[in-house]
C-alpha atoms as a PDB file:
ATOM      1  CA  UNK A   1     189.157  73.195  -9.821  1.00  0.00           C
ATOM      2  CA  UNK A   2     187.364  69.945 -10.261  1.00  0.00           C
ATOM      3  CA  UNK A   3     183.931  69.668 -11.248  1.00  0.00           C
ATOM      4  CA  UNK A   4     182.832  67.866  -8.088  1.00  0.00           C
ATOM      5  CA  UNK A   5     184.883  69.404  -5.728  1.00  0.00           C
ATOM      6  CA  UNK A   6     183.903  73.152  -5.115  1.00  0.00           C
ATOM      7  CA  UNK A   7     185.396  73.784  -1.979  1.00  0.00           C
ATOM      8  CA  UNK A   8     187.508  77.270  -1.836  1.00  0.00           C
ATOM      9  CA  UNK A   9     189.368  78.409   1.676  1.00  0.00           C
ATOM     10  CA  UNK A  10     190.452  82.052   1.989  1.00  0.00           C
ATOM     11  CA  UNK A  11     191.252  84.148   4.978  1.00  0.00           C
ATOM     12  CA  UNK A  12     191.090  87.079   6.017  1.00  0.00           C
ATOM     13  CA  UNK A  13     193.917  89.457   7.542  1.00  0.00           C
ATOM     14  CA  UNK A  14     193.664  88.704  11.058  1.00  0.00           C
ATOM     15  CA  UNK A  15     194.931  85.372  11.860  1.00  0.00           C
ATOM     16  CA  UNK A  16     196.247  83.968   8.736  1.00  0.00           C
ATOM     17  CA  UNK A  17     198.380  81.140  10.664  1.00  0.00           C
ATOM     18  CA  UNK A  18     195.369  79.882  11.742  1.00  0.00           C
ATOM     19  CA  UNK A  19     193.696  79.457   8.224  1.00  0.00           C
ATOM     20  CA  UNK A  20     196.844  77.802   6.829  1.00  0.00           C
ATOM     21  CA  UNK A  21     196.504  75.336   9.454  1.00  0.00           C
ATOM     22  CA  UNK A  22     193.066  74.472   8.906  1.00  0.00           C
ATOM     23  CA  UNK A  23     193.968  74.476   4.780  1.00  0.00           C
ATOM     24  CA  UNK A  24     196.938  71.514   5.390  1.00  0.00           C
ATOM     25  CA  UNK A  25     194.597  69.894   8.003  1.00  0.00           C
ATOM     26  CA  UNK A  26     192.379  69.744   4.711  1.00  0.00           C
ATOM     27  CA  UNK A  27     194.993  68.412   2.595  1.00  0.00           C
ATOM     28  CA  UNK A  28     194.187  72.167   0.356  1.00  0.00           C
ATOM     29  CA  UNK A  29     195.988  75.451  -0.129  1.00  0.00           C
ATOM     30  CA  UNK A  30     194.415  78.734   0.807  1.00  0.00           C
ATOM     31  CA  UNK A  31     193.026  80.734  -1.968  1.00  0.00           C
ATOM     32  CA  UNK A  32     193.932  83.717  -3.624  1.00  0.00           C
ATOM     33  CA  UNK A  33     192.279  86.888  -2.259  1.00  0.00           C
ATOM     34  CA  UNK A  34     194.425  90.281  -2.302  1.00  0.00           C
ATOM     35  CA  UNK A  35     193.105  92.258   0.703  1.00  0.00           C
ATOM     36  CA  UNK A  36     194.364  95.756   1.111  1.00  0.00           C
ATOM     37  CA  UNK A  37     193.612  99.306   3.381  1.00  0.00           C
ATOM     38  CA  UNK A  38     193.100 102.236   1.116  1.00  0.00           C
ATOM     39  CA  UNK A  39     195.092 105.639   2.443  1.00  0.00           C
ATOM     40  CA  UNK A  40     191.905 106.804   4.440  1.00  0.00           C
ATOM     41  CA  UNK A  41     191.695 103.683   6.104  1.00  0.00           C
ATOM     42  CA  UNK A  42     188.731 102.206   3.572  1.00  0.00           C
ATOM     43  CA  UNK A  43     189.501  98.173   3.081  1.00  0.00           C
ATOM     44  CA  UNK A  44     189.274  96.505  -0.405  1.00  0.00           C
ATOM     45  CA  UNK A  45     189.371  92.833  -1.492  1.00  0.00           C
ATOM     46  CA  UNK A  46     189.683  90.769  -4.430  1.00  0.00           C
ATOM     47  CA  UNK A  47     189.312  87.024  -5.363  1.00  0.00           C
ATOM     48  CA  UNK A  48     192.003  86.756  -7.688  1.00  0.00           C
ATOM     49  CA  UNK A  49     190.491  83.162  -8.963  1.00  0.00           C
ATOM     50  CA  UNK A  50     187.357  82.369 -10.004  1.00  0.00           C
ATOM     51  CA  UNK A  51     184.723  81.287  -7.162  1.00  0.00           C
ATOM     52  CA  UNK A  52     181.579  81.162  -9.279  1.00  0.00           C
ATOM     53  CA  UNK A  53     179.764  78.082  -8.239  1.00  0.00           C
ATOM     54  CA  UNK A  54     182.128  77.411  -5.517  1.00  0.00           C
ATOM     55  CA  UNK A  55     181.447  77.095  -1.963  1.00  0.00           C
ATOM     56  CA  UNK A  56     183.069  79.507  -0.188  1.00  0.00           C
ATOM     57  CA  UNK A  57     184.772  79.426   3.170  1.00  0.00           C
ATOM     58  CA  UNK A  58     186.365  82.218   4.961  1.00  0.00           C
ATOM     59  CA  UNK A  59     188.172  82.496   8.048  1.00  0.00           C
ATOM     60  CA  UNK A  60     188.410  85.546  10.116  1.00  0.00           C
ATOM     61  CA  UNK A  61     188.892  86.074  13.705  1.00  0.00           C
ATOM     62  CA  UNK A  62     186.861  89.238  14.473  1.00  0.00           C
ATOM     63  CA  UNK A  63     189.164  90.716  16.919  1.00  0.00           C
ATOM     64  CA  UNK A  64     192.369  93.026  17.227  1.00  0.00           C
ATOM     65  CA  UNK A  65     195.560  91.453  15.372  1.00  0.00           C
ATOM     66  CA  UNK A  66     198.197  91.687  12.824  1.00  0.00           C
ATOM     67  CA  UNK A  67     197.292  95.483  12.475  1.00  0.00           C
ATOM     68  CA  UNK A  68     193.855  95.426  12.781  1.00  0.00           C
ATOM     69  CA  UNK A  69     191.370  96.555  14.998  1.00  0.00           C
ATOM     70  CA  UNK A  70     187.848  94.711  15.768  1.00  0.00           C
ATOM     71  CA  UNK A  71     186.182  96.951  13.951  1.00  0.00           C
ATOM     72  CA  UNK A  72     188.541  96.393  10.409  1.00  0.00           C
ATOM     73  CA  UNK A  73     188.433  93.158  11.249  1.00  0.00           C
ATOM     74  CA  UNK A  74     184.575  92.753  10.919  1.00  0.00           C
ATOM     75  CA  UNK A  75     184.622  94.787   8.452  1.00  0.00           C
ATOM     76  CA  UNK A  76     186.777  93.170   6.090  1.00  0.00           C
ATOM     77  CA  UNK A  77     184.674  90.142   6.659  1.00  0.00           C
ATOM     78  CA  UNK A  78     181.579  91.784   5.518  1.00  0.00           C
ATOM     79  CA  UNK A  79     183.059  92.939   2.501  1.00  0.00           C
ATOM     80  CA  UNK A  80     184.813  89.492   1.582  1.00  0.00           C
ATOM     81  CA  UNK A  81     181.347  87.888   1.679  1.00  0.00           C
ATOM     82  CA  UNK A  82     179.944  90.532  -0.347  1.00  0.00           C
ATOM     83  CA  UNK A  83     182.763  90.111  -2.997  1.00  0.00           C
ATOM     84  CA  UNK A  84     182.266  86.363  -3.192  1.00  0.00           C
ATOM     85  CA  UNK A  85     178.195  86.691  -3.459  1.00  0.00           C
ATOM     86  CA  UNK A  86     178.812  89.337  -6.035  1.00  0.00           C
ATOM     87  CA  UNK A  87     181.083  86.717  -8.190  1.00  0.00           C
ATOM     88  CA  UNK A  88     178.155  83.922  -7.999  1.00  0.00           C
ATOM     89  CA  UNK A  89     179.331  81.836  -5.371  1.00  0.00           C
ATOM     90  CA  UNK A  90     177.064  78.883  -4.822  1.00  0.00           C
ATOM     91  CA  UNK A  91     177.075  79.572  -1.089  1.00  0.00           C
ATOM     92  CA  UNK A  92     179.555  81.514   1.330  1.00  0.00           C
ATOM     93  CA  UNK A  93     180.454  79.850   4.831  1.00  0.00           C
ATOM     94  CA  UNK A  94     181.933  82.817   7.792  1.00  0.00           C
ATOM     95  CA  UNK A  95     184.444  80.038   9.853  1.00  0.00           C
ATOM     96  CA  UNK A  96     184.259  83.033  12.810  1.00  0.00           C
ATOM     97  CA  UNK A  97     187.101  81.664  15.143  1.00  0.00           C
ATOM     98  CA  UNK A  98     186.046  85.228  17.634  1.00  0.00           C
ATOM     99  CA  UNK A  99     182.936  86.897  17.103  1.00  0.00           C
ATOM    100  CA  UNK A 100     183.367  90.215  17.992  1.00  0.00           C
ATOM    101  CA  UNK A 101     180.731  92.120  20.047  1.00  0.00           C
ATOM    102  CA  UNK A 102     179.772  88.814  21.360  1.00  0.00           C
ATOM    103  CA  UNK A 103     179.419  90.054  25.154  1.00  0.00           C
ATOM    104  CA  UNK A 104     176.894  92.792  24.019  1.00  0.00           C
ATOM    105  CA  UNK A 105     174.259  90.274  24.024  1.00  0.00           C
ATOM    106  CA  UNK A 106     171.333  91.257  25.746  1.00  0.00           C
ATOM    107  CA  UNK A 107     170.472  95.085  27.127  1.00  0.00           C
ATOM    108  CA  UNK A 108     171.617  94.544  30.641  1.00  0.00           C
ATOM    109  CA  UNK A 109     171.135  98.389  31.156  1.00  0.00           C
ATOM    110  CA  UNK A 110     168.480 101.004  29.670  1.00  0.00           C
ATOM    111  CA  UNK A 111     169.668 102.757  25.890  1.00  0.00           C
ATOM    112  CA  UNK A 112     172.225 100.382  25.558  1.00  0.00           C
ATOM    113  CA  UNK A 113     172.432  98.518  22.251  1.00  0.00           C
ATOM    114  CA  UNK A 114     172.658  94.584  21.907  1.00  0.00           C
ATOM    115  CA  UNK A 115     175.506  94.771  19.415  1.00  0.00           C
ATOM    116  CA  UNK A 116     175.860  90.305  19.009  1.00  0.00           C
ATOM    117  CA  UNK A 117     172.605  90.924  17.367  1.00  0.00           C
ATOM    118  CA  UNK A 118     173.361  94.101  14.910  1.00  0.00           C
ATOM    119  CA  UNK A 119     176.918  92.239  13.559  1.00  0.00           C
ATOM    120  CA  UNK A 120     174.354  88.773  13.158  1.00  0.00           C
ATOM    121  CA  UNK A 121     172.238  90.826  10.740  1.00  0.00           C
ATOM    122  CA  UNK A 122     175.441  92.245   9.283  1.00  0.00           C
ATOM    123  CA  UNK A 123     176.803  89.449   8.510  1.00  0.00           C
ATOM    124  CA  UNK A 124     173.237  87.690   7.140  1.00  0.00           C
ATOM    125  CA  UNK A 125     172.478  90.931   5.099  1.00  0.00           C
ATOM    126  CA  UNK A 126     175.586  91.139   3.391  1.00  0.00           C
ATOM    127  CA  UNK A 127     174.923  87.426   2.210  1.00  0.00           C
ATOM    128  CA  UNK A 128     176.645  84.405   4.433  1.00  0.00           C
ATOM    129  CA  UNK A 129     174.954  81.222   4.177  1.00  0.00           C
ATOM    130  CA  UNK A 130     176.271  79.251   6.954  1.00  0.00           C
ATOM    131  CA  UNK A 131     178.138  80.116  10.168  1.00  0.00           C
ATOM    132  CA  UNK A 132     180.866  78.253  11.909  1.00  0.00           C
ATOM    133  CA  UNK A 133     181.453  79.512  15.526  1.00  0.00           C
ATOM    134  CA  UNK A 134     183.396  78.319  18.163  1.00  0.00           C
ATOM    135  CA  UNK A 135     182.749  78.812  22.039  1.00  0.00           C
ATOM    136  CA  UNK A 136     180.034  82.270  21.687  1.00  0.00           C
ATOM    137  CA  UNK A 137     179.853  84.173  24.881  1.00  0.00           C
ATOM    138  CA  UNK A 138     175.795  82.745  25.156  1.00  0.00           C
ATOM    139  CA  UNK A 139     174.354  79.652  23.558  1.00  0.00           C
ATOM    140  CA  UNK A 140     171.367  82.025  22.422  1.00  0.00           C
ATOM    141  CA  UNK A 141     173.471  84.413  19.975  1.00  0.00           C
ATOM    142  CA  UNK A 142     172.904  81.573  17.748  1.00  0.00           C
ATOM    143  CA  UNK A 143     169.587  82.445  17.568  1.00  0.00           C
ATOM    144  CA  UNK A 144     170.608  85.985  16.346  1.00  0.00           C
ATOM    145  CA  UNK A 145     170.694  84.449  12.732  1.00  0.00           C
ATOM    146  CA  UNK A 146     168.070  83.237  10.789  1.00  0.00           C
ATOM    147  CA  UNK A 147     170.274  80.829   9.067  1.00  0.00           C
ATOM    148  CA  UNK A 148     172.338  77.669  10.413  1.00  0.00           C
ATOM    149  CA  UNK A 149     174.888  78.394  12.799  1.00  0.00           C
ATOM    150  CA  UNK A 150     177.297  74.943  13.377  1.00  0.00           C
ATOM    151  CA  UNK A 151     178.711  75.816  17.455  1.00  0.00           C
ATOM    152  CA  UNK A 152     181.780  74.263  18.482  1.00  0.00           C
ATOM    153  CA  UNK A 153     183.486  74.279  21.896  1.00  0.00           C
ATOM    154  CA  UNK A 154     187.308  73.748  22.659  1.00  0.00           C
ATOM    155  CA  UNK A 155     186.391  71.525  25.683  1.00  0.00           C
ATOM    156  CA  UNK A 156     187.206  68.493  24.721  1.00  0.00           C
ATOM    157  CA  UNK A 157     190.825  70.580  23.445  1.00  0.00           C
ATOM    158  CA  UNK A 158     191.287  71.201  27.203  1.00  0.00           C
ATOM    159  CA  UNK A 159     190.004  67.867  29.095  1.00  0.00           C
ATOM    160  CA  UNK A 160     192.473  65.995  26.201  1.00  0.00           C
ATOM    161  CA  UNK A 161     195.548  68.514  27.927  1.00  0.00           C
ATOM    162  CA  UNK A 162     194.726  68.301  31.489  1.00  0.00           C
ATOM    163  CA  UNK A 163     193.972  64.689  31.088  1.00  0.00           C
ATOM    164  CA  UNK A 164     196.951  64.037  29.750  1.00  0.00           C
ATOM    165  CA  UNK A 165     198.615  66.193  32.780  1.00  0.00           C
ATOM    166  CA  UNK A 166     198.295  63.384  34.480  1.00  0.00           C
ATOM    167  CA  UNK A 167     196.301  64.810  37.451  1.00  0.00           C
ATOM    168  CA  UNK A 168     194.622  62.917  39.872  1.00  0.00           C
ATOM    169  CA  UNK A 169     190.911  63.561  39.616  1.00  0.00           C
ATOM    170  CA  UNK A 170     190.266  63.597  43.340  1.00  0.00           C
ATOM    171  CA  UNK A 171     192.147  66.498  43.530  1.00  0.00           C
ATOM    172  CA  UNK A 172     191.322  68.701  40.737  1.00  0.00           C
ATOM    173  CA  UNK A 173     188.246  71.026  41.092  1.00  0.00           C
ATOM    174  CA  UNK A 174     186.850  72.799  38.299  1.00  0.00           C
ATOM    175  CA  UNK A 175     186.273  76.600  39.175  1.00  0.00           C
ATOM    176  CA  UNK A 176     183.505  78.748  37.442  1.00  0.00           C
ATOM    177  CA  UNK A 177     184.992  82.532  37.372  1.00  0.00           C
ATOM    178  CA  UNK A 178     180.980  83.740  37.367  1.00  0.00           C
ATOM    179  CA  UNK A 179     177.433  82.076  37.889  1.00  0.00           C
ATOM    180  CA  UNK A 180     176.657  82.782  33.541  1.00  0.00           C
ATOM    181  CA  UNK A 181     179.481  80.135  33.279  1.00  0.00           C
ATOM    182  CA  UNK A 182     178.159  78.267  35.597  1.00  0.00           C
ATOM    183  CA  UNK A 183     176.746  75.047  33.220  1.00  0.00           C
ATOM    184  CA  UNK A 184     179.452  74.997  30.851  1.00  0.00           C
ATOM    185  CA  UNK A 185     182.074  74.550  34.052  1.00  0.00           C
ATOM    186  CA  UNK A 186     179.760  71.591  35.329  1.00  0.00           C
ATOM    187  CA  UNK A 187     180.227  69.733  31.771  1.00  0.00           C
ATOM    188  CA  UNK A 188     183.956  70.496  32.060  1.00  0.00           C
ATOM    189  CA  UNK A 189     184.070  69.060  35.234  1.00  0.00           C
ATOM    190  CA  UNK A 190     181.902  65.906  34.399  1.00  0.00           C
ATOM    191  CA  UNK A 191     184.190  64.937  31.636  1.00  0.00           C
ATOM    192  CA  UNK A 192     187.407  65.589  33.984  1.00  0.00           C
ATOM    193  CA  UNK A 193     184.932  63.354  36.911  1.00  0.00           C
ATOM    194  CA  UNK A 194     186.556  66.062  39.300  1.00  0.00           C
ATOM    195  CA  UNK A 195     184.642  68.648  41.583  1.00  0.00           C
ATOM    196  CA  UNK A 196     183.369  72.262  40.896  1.00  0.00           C
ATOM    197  CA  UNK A 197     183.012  75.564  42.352  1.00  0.00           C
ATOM    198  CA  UNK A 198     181.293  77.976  41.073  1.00  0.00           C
ATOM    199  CA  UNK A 199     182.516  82.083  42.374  1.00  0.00           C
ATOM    200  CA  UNK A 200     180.414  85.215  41.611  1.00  0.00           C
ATOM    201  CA  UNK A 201     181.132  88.371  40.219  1.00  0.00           C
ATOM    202  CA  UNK A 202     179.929  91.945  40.507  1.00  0.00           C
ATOM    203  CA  UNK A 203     181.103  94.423  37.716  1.00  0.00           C
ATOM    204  CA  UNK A 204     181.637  97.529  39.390  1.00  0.00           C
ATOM    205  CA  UNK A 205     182.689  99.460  36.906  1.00  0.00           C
ATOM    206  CA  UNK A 206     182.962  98.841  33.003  1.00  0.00           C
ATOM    207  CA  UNK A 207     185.817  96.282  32.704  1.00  0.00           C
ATOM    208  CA  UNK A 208     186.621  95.759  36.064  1.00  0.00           C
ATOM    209  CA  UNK A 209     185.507  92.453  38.386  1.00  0.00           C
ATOM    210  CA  UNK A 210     185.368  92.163  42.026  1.00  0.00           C
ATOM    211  CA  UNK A 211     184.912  88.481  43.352  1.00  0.00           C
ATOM    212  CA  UNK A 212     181.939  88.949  45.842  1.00  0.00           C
ATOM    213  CA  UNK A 213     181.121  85.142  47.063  1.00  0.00           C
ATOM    214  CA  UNK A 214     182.805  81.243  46.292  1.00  0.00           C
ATOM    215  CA  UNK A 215     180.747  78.656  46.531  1.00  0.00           C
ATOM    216  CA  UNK A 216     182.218  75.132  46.937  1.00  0.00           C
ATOM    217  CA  UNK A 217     185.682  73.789  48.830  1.00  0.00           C
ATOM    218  CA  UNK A 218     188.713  74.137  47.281  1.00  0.00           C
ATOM    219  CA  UNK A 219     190.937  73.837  50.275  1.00  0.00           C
ATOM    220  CA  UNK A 220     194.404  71.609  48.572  1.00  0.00           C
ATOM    221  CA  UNK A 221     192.944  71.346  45.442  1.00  0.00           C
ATOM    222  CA  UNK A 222     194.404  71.705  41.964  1.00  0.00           C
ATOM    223  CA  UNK A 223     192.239  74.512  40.731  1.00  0.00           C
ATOM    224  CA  UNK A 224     191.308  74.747  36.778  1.00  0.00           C
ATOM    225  CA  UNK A 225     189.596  78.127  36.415  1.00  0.00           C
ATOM    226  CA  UNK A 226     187.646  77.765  32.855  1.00  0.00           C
ATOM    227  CA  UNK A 227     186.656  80.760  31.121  1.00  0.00           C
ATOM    228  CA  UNK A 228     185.359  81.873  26.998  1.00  0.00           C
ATOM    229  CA  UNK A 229     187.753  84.629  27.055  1.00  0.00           C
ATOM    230  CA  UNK A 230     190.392  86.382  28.574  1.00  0.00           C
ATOM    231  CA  UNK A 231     190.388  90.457  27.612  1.00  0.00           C
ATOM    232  CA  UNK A 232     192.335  92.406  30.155  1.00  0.00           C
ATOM    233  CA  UNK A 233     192.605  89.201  32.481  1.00  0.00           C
ATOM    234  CA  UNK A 234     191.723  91.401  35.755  1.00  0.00           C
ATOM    235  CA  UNK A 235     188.813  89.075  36.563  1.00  0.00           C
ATOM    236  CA  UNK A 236     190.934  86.275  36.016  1.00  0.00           C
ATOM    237  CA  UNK A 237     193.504  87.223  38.020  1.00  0.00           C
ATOM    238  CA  UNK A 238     191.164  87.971  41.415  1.00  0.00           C
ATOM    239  CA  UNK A 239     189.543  85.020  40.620  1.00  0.00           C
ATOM    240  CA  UNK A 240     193.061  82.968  41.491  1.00  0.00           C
ATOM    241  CA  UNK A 241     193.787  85.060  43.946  1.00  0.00           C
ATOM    242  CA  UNK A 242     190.636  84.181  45.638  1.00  0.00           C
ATOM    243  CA  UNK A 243     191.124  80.473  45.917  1.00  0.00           C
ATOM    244  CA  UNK A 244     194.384  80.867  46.609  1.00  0.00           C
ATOM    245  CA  UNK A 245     193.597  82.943  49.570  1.00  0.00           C
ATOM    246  CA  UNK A 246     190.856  80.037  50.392  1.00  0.00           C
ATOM    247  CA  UNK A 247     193.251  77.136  50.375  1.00  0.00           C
ATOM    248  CA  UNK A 248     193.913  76.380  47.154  1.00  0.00           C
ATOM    249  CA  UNK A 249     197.318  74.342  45.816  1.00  0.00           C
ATOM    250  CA  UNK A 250     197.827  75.374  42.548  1.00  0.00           C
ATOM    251  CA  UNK A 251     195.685  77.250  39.843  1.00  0.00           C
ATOM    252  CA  UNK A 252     195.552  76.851  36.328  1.00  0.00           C
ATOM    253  CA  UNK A 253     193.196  78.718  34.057  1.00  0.00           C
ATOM    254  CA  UNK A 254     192.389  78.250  29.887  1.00  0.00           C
ATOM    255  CA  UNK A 255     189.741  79.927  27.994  1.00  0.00           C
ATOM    256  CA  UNK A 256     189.409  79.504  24.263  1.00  0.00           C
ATOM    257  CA  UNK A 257     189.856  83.426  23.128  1.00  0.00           C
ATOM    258  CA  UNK A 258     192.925  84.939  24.506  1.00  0.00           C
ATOM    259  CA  UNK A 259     192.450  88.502  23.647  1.00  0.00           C
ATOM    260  CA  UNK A 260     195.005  89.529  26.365  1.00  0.00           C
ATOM    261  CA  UNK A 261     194.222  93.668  25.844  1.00  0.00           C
ATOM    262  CA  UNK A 262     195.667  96.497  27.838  1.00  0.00           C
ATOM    263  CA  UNK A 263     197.640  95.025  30.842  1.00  0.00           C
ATOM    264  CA  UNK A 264     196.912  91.412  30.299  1.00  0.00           C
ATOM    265  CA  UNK A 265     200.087  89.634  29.559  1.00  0.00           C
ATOM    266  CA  UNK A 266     201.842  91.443  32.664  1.00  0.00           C
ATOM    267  CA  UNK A 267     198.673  90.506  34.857  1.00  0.00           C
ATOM    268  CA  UNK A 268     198.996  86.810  33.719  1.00  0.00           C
ATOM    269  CA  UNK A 269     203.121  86.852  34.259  1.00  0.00           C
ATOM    270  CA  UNK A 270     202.767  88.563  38.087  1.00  0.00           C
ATOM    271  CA  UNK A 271     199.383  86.392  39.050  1.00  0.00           C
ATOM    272  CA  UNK A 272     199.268  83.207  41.252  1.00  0.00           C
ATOM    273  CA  UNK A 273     198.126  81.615  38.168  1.00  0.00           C
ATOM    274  CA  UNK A 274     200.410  78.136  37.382  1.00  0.00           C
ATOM    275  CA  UNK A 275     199.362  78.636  33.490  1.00  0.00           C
ATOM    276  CA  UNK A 276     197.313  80.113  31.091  1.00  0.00           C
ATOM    277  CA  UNK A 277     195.899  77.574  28.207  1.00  0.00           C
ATOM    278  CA  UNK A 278     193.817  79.491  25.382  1.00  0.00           C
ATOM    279  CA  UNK A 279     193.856  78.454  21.554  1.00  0.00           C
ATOM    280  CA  UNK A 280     194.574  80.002  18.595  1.00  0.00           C
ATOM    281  CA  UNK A 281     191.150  80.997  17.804  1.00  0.00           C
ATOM    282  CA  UNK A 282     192.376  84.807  18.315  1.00  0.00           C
ATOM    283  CA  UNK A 283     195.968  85.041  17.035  1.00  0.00           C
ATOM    284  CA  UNK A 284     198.674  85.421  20.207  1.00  0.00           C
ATOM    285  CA  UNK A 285     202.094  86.469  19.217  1.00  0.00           C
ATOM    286  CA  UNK A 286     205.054  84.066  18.845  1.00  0.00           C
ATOM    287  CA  UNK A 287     207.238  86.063  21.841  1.00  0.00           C
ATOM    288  CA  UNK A 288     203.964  85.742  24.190  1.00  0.00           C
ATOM    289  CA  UNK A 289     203.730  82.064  23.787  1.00  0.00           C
ATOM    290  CA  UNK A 290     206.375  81.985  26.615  1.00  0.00           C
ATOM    291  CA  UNK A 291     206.102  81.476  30.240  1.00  0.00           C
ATOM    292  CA  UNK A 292     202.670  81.021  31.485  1.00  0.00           C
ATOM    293  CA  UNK A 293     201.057  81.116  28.183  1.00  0.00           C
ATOM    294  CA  UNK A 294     200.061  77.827  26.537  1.00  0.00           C
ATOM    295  CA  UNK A 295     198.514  77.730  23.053  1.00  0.00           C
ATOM    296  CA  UNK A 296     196.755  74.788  21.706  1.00  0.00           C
ATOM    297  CA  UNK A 297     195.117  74.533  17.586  1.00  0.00           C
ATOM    298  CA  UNK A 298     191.859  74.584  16.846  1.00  0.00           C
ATOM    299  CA  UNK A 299     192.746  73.684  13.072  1.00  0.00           C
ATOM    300  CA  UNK A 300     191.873  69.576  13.324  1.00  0.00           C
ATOM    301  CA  UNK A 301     188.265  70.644  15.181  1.00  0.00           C
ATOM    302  CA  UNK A 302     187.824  73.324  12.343  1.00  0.00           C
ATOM    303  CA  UNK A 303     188.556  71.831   9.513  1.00  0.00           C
ATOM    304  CA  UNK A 304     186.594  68.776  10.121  1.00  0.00           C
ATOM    305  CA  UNK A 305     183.743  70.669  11.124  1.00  0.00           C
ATOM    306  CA  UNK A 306     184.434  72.613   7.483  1.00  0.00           C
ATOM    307  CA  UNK A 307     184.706  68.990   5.963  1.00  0.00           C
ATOM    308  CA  UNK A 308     181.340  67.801   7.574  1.00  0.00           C
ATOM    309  CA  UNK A 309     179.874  71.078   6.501  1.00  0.00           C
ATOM    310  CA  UNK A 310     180.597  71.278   3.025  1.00  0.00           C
ATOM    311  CA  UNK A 311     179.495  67.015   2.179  1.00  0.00           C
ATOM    312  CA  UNK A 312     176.760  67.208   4.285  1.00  0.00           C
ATOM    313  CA  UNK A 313     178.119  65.616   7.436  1.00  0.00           C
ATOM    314  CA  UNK A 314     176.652  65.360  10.698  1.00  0.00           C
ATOM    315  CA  UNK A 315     178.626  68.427  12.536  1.00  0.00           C
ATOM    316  CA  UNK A 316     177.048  67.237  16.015  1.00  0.00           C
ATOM    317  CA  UNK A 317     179.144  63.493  15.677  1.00  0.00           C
ATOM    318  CA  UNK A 318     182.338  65.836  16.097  1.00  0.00           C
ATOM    319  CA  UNK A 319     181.408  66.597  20.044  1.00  0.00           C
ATOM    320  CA  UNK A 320     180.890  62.850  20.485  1.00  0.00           C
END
């Protein structure tokens, strides 16, 4: 390692492609970290190169994949950053492409836990320096930590691809699938300089959605239903059939974590939907990536947010 360049990459086991992207984005190689399950389930890791002095990145999705659960997944994080503090790293950096427990943000019912916050302090207590996030469920998790959090959004990944869809702008409408998304659907559709309705949801019962009102015309419009995540996709799914049953042409739909649990591919495959555009920032398998199911890299975003991060950069110049 050269004396003026400290930088050290590792991931973790959940979406390795991902990190190996971001590493030849970098012009680097991944280090050398042996991460393994003991018999009872227990999860160990190991640098197996020196990192004392470095600074330390690690990427981790915090979600189901490649064997793990969220929980392992989160786990394995913590104890990675512990390992690296423990071998006097200068400073550790958590690239979290999904942070799990993110929609657990605020006590929206009585003895209910706000579990964003509890995997924050986690993560702070068992020593990260710096967080890179991309696309939280709120704006205000950030304010979970009491140390700098760099946010990135996909957005500009998705006006790039419909942009280049060569869509008339007149005709596209920007949908909202609830009023919380509200804001982040008007920048979408400011930088598409298309229209935007906005729909809202009622949660009947613990992941289920029931589209209760639509605000806005979307009679023979090119629908783009914009989203943070897509977990079983059954809100998704009545949101498209909504506007389809209120005039809509075609609807499209992206969100930046495809999580796709339970009955979510089949939903997606058997829904009015045209296509489904998430990223890589949770890890979808190779034989999904067929159909209706588009995924574009985050790796050039990442890695020169890691860049402006580790000289000193200015991390906001990337959403300009």
């Amino acid at each position: 390692m050269d004396s003026q360049d400290t930088m050290l990459l590792f991931s973790g086991s959940v979406n390795h492609e991902l990190a190996e992207e971001i590493a030849s984005e970098l012009g680097r190689t991944l280090g050398n970290v042996k991460l393994e399950k003991f018999a009872n389930g227990e999860i160990y890791a190991r640098y197996l190169e020196s990192v004392r002095g470095a600074d330390v990145f690690l990427v981790q999705s915090v979600c189901a994949g490649n064997g793990y659960d969220v929980n392992d997944a989160l786990m394995e994080l913590l104890i990675m950053v512990d390992a690296a503090k423990r071998a006097s790293a200068h400073g550790v950096c958590a690239v979290i492409t999904h942070y799990g427990y993110a929609r657990q943000d605020r006590k929206a019912a009585s003895r209910e836990p706000i579990s964003a916050k509890l995997v924050a302090d986690l993560l702070s207590v068992a020593g990260v320096d710096n967080v890179v996030a991309i696309d939280l469920h709120q704006d205000a998790i950030q304010g979970f930590f009491d140390l700098p959090v760099n946010h990135m959004t996909a957005m500009p990944i998705f006006v790039d691809y419909y942009k280049n869809k060569g869509f008339d702008p007149d005709q596209l409408c920007v949908v909202s699938p609830d009023v919380g998304r509200a804001k982040a659907a008007k920048k979408f559709s400011n930088m598409l300089d298309c229209d935007l309705a906005i729909m809202h949801k009622d949660r009947p019962k613990h992941n289920q959605a029931e589209i209760t009102a639509l605000i806005g015309d979307v009679t023979d419009k090119i629908c783009i239903l914009n989203d943070d995540m897509i977990d079983t996709g059954g809100s998704l799914v009545a949101a498209a059939a909504t506007l389809k049953a209120k005039g809509a042409a075609k609807v499209y739909a992206c969100a930046t974590h495809g999580l796709f649990s339970g009955p979510a591919y089949e939903r997606m495959e058997n829904s009015p939907i045209e296509e489904v555009v998430v990223t890589n920032a949770v890890p979808v398998p190779l034989e999904r990536q067929t159909g209706k199911i588009k995924v574009l890299s985050l790796a050039p975003l990442l890695a020169k947010t890691i860049d402006n991060v580790y000289t000193n950069g200015s991390v906001s110049a990337l959403f300009d």
